[in-house]
PDB file of N, CA and C in Angstrom:
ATOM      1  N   UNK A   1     143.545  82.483 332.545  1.00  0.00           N
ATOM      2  CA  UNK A   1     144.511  81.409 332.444  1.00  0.00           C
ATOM      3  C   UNK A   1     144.966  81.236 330.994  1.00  0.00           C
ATOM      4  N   UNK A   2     143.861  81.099 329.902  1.00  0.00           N
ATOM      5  CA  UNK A   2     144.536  81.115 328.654  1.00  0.00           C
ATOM      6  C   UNK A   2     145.566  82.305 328.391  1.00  0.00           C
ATOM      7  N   UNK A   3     145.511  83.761 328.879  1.00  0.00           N
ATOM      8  CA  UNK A   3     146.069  84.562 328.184  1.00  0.00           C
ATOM      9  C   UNK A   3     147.640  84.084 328.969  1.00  0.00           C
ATOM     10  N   UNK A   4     147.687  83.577 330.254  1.00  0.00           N
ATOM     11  CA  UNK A   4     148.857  83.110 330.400  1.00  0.00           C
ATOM     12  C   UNK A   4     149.431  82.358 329.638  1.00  0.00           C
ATOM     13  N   UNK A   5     148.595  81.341 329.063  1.00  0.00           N
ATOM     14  CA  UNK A   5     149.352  80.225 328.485  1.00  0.00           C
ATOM     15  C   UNK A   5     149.669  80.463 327.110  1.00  0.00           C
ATOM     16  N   UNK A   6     149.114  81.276 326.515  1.00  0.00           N
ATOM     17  CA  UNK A   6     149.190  82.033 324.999  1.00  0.00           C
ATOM     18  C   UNK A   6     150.558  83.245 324.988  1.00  0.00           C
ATOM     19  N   UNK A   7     150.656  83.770 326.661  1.00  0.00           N
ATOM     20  CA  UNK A   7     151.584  84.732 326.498  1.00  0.00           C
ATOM     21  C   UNK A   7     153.422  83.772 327.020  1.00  0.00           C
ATOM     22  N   UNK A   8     152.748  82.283 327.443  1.00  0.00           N
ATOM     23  CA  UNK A   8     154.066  81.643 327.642  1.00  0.00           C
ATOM     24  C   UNK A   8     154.121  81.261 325.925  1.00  0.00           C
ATOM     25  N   UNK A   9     153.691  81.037 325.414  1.00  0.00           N
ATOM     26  CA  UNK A   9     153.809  79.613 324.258  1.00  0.00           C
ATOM     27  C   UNK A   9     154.424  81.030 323.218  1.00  0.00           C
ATOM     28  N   UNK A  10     154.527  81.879 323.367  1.00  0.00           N
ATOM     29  CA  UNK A  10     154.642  83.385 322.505  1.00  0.00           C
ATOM     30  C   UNK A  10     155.885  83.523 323.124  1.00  0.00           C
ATOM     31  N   UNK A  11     156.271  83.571 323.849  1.00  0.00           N
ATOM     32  CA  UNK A  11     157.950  83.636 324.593  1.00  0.00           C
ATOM     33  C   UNK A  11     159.110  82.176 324.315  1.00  0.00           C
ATOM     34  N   UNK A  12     158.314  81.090 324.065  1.00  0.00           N
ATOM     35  CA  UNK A  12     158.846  79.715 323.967  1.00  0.00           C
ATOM     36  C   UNK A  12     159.358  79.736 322.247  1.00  0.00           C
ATOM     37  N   UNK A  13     160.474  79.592 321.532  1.00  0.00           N
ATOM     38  CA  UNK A  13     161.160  79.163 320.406  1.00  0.00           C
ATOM     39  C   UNK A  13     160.028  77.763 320.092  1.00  0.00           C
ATOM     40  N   UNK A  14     160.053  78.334 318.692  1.00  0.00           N
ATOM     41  CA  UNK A  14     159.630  77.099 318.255  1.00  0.00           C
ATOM     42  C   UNK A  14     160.211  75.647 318.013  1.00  0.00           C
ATOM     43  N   UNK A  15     159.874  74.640 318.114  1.00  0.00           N
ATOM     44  CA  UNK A  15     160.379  73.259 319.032  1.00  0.00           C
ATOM     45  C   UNK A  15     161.451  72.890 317.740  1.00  0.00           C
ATOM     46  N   UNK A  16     161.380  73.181 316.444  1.00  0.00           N
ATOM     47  CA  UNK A  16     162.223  73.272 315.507  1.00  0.00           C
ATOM     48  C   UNK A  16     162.901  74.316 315.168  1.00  0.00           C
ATOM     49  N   UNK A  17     163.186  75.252 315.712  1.00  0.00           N
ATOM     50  CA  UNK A  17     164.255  75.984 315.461  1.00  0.00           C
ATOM     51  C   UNK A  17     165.564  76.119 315.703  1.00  0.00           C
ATOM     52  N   UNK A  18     165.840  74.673 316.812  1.00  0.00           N
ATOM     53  CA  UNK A  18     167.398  74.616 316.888  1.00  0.00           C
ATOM     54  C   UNK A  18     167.513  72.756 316.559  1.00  0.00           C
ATOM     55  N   UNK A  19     168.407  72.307 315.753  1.00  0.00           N
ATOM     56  CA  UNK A  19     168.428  71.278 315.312  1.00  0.00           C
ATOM     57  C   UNK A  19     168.336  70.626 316.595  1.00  0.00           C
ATOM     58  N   UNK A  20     167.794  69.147 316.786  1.00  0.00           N
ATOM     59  CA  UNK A  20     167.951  68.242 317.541  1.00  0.00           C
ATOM     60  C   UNK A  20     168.970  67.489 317.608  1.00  0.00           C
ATOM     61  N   UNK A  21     169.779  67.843 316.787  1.00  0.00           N
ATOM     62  CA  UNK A  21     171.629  66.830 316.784  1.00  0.00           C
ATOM     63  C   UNK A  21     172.508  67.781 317.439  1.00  0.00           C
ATOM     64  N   UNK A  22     172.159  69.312 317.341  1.00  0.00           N
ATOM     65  CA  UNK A  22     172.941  70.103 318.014  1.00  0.00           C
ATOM     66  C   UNK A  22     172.562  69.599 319.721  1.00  0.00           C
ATOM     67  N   UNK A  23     171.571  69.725 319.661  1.00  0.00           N
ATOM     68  CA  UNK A  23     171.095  69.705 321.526  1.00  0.00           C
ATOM     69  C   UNK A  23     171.568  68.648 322.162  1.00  0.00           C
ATOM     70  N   UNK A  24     171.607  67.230 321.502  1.00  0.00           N
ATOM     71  CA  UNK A  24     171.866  66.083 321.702  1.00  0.00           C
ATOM     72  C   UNK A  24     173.191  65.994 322.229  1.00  0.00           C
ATOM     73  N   UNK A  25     174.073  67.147 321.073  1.00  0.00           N
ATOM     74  CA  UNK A  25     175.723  66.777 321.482  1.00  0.00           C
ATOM     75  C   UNK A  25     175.775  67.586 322.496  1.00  0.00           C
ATOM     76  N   UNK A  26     174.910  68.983 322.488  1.00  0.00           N
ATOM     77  CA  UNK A  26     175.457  69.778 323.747  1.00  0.00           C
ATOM     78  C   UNK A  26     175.156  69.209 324.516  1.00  0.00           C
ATOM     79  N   UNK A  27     174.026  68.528 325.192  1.00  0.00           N
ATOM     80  CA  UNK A  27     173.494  67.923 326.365  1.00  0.00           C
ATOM     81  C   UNK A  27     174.683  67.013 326.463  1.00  0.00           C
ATOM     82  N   UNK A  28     174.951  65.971 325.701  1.00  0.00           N
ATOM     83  CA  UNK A  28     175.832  65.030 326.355  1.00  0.00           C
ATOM     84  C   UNK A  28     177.655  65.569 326.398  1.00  0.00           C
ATOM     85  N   UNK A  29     177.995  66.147 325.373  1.00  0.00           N
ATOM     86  CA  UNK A  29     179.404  66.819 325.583  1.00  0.00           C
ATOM     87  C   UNK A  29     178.845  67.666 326.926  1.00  0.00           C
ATOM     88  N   UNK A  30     178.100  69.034 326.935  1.00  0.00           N
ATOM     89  CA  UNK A  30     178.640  69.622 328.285  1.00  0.00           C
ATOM     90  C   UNK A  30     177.911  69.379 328.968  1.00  0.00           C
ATOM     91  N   UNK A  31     177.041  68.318 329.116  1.00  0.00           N
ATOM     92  CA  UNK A  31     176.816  67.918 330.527  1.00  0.00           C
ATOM     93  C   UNK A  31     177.844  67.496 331.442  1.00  0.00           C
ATOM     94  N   UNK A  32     178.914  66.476 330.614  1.00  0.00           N
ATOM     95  CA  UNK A  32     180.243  65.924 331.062  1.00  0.00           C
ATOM     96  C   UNK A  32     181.055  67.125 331.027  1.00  0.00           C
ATOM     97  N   UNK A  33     181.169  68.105 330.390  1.00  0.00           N
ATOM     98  CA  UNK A  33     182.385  68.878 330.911  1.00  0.00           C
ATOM     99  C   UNK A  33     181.935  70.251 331.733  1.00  0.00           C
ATOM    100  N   UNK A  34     180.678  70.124 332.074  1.00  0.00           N
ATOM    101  CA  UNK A  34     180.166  70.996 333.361  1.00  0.00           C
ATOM    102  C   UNK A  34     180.880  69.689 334.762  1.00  0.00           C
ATOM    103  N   UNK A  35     179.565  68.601 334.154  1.00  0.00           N
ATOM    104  CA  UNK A  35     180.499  68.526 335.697  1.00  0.00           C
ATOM    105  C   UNK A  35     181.980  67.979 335.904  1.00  0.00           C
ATOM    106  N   UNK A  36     182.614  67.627 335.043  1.00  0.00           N
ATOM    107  CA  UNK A  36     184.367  67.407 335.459  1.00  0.00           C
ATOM    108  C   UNK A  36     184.464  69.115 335.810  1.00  0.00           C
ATOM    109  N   UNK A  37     184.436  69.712 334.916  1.00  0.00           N
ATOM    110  CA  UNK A  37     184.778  71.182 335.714  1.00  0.00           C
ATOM    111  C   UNK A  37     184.377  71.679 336.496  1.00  0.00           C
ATOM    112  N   UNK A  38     183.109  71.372 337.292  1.00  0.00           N
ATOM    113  CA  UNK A  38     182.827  71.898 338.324  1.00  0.00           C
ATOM    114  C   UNK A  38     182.890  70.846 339.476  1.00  0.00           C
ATOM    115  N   UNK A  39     182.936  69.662 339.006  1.00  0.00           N
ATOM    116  CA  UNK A  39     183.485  68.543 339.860  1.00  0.00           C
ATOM    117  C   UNK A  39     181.826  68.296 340.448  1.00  0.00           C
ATOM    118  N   UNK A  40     180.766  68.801 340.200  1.00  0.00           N
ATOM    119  CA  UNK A  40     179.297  68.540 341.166  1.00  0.00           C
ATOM    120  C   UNK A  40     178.482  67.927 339.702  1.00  0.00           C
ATOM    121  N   UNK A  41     178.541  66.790 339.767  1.00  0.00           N
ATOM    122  CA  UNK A  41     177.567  65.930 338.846  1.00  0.00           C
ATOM    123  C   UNK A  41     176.348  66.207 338.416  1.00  0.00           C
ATOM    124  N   UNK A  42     175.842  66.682 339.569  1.00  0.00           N
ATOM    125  CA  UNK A  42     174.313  67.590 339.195  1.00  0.00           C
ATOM    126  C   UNK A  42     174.137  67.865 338.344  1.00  0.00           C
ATOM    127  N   UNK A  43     175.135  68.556 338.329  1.00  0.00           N
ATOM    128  CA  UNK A  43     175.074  70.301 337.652  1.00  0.00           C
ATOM    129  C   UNK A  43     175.231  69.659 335.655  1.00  0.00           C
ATOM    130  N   UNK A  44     176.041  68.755 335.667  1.00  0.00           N
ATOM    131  CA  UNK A  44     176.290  67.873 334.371  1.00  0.00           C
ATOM    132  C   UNK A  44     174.665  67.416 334.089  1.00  0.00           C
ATOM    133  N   UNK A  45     174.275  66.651 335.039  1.00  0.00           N
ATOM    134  CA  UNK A  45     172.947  66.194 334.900  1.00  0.00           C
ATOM    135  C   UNK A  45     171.936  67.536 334.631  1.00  0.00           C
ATOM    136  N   UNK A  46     171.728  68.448 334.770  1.00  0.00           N
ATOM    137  CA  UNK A  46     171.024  69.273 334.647  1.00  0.00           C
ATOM    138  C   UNK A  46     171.022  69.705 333.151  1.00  0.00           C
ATOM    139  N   UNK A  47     172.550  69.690 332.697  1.00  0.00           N
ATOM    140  CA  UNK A  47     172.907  70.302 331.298  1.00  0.00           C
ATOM    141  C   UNK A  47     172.018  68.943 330.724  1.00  0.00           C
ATOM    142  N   UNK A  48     172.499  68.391 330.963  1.00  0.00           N
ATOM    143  CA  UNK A  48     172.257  66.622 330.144  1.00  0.00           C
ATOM    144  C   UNK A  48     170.567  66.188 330.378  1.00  0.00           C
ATOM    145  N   UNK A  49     169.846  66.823 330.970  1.00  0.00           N
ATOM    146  CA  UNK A  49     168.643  67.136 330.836  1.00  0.00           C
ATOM    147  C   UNK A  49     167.674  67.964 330.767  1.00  0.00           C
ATOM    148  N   UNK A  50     168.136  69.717 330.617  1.00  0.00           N
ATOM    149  CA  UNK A  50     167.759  70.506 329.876  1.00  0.00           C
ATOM    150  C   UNK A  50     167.881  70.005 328.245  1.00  0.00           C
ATOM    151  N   UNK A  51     168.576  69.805 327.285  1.00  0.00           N
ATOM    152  CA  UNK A  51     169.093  69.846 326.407  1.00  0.00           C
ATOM    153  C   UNK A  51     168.492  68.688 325.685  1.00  0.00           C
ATOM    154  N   UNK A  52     168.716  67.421 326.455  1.00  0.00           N
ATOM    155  CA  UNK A  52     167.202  66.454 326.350  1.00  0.00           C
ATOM    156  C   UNK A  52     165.783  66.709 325.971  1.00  0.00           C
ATOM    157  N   UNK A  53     165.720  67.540 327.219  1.00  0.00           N
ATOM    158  CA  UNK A  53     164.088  67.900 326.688  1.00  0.00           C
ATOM    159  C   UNK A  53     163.975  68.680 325.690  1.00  0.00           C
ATOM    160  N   UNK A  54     164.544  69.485 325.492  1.00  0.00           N
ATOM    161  CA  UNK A  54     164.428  70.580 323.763  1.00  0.00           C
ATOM    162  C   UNK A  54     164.310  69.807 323.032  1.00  0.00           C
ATOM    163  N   UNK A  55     165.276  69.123 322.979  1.00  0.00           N
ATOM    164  CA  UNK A  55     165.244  67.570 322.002  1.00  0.00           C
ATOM    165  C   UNK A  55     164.286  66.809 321.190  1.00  0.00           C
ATOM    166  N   UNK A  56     163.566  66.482 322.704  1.00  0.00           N
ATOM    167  CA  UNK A  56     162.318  65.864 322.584  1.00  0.00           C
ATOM    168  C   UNK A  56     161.559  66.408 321.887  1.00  0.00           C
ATOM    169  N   UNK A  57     161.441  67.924 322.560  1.00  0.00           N
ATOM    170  CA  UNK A  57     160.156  68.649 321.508  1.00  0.00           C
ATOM    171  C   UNK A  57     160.273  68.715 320.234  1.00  0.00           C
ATOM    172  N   UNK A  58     161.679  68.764 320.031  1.00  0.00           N
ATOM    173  CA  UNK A  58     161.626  68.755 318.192  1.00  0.00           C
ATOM    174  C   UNK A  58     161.458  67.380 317.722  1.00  0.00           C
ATOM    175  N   UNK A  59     161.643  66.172 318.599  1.00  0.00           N
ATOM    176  CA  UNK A  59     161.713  65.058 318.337  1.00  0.00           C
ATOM    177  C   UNK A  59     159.962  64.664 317.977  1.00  0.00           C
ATOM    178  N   UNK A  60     159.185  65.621 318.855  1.00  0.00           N
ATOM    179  CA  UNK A  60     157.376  64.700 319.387  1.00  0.00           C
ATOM    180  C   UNK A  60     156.771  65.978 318.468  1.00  0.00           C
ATOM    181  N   UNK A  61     157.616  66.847 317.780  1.00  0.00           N
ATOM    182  CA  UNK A  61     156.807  67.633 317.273  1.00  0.00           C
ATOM    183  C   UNK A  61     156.966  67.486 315.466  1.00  0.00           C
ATOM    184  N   UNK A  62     158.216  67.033 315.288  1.00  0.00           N
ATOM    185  CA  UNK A  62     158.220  66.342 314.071  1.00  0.00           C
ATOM    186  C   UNK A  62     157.913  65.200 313.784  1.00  0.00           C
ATOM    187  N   UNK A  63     158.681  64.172 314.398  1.00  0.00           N
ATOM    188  CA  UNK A  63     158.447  63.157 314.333  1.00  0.00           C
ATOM    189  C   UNK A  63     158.062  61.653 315.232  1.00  0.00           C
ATOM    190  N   UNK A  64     156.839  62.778 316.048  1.00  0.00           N
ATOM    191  CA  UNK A  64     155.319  61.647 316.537  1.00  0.00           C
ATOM    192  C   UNK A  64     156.324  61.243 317.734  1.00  0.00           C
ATOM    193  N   UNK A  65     155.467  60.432 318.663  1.00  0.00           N
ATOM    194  CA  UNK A  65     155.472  59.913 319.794  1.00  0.00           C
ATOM    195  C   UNK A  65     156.556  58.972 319.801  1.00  0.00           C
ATOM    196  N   UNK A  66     155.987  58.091 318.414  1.00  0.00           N
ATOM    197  CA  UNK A  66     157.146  56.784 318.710  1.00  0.00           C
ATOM    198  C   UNK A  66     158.516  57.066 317.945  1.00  0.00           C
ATOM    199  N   UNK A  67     159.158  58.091 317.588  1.00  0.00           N
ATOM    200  CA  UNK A  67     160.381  58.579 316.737  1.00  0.00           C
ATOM    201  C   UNK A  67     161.015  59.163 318.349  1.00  0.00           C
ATOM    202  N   UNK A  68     160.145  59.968 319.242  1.00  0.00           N
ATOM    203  CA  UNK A  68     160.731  60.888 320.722  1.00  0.00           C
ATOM    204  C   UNK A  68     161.372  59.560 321.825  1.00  0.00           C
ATOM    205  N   UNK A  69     159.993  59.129 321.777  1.00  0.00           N
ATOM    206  CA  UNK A  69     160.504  57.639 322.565  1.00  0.00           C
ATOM    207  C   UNK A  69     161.304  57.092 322.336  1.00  0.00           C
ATOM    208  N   UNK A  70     162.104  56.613 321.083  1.00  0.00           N
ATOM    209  CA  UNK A  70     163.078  55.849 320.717  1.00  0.00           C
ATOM    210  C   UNK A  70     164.385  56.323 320.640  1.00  0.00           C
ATOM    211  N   UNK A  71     163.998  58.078 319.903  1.00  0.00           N
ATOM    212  CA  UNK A  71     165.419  58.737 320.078  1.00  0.00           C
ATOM    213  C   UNK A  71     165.867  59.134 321.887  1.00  0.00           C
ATOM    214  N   UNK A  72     164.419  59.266 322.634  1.00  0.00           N
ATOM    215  CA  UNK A  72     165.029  59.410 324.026  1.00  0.00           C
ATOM    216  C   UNK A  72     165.424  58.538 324.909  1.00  0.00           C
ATOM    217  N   UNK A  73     165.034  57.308 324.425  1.00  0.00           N
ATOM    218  CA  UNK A  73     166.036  56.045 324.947  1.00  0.00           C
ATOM    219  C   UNK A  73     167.201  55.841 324.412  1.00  0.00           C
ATOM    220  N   UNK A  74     167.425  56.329 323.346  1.00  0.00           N
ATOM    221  CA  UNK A  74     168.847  56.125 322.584  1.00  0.00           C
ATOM    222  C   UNK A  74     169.799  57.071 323.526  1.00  0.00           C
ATOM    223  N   UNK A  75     169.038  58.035 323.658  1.00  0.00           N
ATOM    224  CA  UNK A  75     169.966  59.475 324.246  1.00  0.00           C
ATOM    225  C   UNK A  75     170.380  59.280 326.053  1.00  0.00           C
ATOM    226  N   UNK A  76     168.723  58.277 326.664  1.00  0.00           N
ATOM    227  CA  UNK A  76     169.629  57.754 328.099  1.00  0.00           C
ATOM    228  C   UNK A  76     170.450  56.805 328.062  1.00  0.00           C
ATOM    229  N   UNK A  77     170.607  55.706 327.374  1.00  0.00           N
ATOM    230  CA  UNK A  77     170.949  54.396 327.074  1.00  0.00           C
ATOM    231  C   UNK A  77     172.421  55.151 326.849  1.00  0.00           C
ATOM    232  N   UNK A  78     172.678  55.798 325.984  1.00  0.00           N
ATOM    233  CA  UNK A  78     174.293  56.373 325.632  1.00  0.00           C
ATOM    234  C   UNK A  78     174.800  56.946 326.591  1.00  0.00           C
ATOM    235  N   UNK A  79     174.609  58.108 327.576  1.00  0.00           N
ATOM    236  CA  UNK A  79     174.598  58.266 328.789  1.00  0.00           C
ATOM    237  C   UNK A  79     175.231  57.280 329.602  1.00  0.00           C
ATOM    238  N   UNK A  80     174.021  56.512 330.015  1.00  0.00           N
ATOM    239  CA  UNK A  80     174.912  54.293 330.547  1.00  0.00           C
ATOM    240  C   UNK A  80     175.734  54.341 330.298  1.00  0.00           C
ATOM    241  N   UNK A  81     175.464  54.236 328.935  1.00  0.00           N
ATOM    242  CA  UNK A  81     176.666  53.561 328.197  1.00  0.00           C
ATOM    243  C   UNK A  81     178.000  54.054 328.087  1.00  0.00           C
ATOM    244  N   UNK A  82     178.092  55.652 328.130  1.00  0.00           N
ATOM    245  CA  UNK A  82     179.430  56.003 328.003  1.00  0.00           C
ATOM    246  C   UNK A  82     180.239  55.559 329.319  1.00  0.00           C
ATOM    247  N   UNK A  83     179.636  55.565 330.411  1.00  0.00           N
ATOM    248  CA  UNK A  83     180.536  54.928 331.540  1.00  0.00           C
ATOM    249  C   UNK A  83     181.392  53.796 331.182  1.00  0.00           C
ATOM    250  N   UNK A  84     180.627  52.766 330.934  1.00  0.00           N
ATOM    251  CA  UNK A  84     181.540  51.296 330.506  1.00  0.00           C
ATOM    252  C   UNK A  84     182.393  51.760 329.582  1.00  0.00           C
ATOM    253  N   UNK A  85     182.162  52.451 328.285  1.00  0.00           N
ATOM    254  CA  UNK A  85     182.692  52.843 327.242  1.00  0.00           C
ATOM    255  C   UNK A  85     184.243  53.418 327.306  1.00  0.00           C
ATOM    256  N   UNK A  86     183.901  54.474 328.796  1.00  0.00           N
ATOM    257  CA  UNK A  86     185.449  55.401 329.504  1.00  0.00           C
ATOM    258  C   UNK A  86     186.116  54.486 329.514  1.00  0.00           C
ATOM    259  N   UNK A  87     185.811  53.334 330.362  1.00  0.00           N
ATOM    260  CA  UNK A  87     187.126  52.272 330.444  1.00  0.00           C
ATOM    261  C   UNK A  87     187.662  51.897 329.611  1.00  0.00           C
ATOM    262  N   UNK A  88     187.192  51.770 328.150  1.00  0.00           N
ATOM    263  CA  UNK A  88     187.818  50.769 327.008  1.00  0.00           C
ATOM    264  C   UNK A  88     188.573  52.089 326.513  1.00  0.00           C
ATOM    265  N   UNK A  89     187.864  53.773 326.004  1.00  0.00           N
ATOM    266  CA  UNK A  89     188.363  54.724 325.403  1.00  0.00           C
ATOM    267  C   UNK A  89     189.140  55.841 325.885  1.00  0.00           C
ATOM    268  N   UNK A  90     188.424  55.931 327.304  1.00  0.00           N
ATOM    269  CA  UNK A  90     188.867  56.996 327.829  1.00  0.00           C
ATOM    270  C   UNK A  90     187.489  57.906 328.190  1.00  0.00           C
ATOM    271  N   UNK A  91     187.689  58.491 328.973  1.00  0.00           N
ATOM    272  CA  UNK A  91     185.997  59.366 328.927  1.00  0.00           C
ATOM    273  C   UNK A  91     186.146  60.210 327.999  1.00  0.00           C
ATOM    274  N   UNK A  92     186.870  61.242 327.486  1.00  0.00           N
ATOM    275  CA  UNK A  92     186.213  62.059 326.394  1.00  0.00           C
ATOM    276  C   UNK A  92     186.007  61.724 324.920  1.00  0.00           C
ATOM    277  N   UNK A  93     186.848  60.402 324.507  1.00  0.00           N
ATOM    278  CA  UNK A  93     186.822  59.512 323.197  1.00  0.00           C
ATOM    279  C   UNK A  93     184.923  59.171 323.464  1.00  0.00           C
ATOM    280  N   UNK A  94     185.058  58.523 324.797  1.00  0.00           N
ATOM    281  CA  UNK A  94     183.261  58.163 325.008  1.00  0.00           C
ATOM    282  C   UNK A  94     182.454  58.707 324.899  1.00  0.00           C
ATOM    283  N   UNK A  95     182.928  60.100 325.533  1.00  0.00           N
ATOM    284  CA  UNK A  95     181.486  61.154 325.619  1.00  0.00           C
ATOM    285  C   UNK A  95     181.731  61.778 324.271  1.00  0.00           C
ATOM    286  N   UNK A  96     182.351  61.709 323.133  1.00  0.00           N
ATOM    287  CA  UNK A  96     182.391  62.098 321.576  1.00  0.00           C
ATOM    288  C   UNK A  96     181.784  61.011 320.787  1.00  0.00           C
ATOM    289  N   UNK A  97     182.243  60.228 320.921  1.00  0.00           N
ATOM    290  CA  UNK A  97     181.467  58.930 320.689  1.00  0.00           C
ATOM    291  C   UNK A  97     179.763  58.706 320.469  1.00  0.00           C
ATOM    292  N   UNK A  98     179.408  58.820 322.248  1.00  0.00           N
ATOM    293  CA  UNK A  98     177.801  58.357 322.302  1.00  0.00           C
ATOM    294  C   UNK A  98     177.056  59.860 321.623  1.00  0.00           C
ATOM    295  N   UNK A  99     178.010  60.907 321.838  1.00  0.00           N
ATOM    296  CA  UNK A  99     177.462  62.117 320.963  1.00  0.00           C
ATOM    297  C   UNK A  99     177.219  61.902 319.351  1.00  0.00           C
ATOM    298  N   UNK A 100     178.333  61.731 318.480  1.00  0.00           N
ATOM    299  CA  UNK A 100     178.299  61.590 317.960  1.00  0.00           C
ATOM    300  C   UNK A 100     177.029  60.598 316.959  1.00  0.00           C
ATOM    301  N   UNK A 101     176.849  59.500 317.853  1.00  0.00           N
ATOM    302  CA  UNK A 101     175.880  58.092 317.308  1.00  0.00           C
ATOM    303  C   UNK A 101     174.491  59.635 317.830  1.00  0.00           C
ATOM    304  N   UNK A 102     174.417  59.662 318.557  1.00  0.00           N
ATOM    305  CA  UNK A 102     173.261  60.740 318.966  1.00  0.00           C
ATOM    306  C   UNK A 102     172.746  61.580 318.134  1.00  0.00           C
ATOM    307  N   UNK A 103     173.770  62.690 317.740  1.00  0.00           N
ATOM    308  CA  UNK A 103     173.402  63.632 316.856  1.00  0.00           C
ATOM    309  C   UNK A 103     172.805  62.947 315.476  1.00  0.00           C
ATOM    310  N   UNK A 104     174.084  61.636 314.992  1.00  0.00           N
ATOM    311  CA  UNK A 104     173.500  61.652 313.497  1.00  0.00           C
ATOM    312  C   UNK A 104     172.422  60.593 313.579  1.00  0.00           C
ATOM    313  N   UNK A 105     171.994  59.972 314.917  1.00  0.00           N
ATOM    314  CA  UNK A 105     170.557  59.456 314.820  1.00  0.00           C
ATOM    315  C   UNK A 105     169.366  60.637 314.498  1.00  0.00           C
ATOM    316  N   UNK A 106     169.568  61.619 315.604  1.00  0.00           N
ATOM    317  CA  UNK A 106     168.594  62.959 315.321  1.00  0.00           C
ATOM    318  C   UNK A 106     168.469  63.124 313.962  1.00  0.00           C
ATOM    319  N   UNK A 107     169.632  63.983 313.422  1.00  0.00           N
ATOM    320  CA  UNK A 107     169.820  64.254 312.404  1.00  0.00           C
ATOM    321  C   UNK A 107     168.867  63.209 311.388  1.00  0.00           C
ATOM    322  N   UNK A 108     169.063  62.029 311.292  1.00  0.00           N
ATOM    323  CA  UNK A 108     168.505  61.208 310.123  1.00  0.00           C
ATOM    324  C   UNK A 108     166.873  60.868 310.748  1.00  0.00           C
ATOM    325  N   UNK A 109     166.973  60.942 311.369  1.00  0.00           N
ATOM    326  CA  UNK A 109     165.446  60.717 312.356  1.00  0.00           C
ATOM    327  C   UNK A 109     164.062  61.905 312.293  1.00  0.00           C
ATOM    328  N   UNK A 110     164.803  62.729 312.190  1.00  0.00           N
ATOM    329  CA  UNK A 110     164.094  64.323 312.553  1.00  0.00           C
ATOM    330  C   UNK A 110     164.560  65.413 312.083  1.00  0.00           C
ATOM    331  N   UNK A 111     166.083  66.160 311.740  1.00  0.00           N
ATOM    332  CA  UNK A 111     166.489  66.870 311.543  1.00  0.00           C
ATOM    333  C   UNK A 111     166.456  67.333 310.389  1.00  0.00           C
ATOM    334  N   UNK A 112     167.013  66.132 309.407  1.00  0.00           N
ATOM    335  CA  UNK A 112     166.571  66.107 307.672  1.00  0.00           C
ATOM    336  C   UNK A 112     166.210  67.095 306.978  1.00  0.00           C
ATOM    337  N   UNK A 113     164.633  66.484 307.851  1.00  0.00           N
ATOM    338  CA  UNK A 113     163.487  66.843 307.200  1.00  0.00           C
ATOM    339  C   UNK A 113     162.977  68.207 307.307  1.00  0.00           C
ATOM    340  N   UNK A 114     163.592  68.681 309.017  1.00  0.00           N
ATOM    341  CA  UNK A 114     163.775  70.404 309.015  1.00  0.00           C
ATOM    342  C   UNK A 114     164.497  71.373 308.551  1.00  0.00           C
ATOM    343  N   UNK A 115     165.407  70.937 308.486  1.00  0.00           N
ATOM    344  CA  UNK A 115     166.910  72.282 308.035  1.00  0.00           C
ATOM    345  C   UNK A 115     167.386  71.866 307.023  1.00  0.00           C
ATOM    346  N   UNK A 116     166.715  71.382 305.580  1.00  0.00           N
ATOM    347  CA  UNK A 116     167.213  70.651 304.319  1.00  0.00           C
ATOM    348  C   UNK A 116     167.152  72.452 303.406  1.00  0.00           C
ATOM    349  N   UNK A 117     168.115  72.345 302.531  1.00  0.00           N
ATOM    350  CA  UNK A 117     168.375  73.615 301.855  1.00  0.00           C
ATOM    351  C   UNK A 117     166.860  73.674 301.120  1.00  0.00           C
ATOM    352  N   UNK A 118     166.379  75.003 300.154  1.00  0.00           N
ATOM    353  CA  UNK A 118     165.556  74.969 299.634  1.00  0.00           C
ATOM    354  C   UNK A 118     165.421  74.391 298.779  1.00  0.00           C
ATOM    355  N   UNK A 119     164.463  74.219 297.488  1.00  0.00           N
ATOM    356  CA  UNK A 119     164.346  73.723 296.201  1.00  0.00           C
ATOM    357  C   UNK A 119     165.043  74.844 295.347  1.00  0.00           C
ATOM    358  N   UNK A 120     164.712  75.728 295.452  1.00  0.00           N
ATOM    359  CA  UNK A 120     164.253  77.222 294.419  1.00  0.00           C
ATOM    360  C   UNK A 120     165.733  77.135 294.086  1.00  0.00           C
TER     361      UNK A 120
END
């Protein structure tokens, strides 16, 4: 059983190697434009929670339990929120929008501190 789990964790990217502001916007931009284009919501939801969870890991692997928790309520809460939001903006002003507040929460939350240029 370990050599399974040693030969998954050896195939798995490390939980910081793709920014967490990138994942954030892809999850919520193409979750919404999977499903308007495919018209099956699911399928949006699926993007919009694959992309989540990557998230997380860079979120619980940099920065602890209570930094994942807070940025992953920020990230369903915007979600909600862009619905009400369509009405006042429009849906894609919204879904740029709750992206936007998303990414540069990551970003200042977690991201920073990974992908900052060198010293040297």
């Amino acid at each position: 059983m370990s050599e399974l789990l040693e030969t998954a964790r050896a195939r798995v990217p490390s939980p910081v190697a793709v920014p967490s502001a990138a994942l954030v916007g892809a999850g919520l931009v193409g979750g919404y434009g999977v499903a308007r284009a495919t018209g099956v919501r699911s399928l949006g939801g699926v993007v919009l929670a694959v992309c989540g969870a990557a998230a997380g890991r860079t979120w619980l692997a940099s920065g602890g339990p209570a930094t994942a928790t807070n940025l992953g309520i920020l990230y369903g809460a915007s979600f909600g929120l862009s619905h009400p939001l369509a009405k006042k903006l429009g849906a894609w002003p919204s879904v740029l929008t709750v992206a936007a507040v998303n990414a540069a929460a990551s970003w200042a939350a977690v991201d920073r501190f990974n992908f900052r240029p060198d010293d040297a």
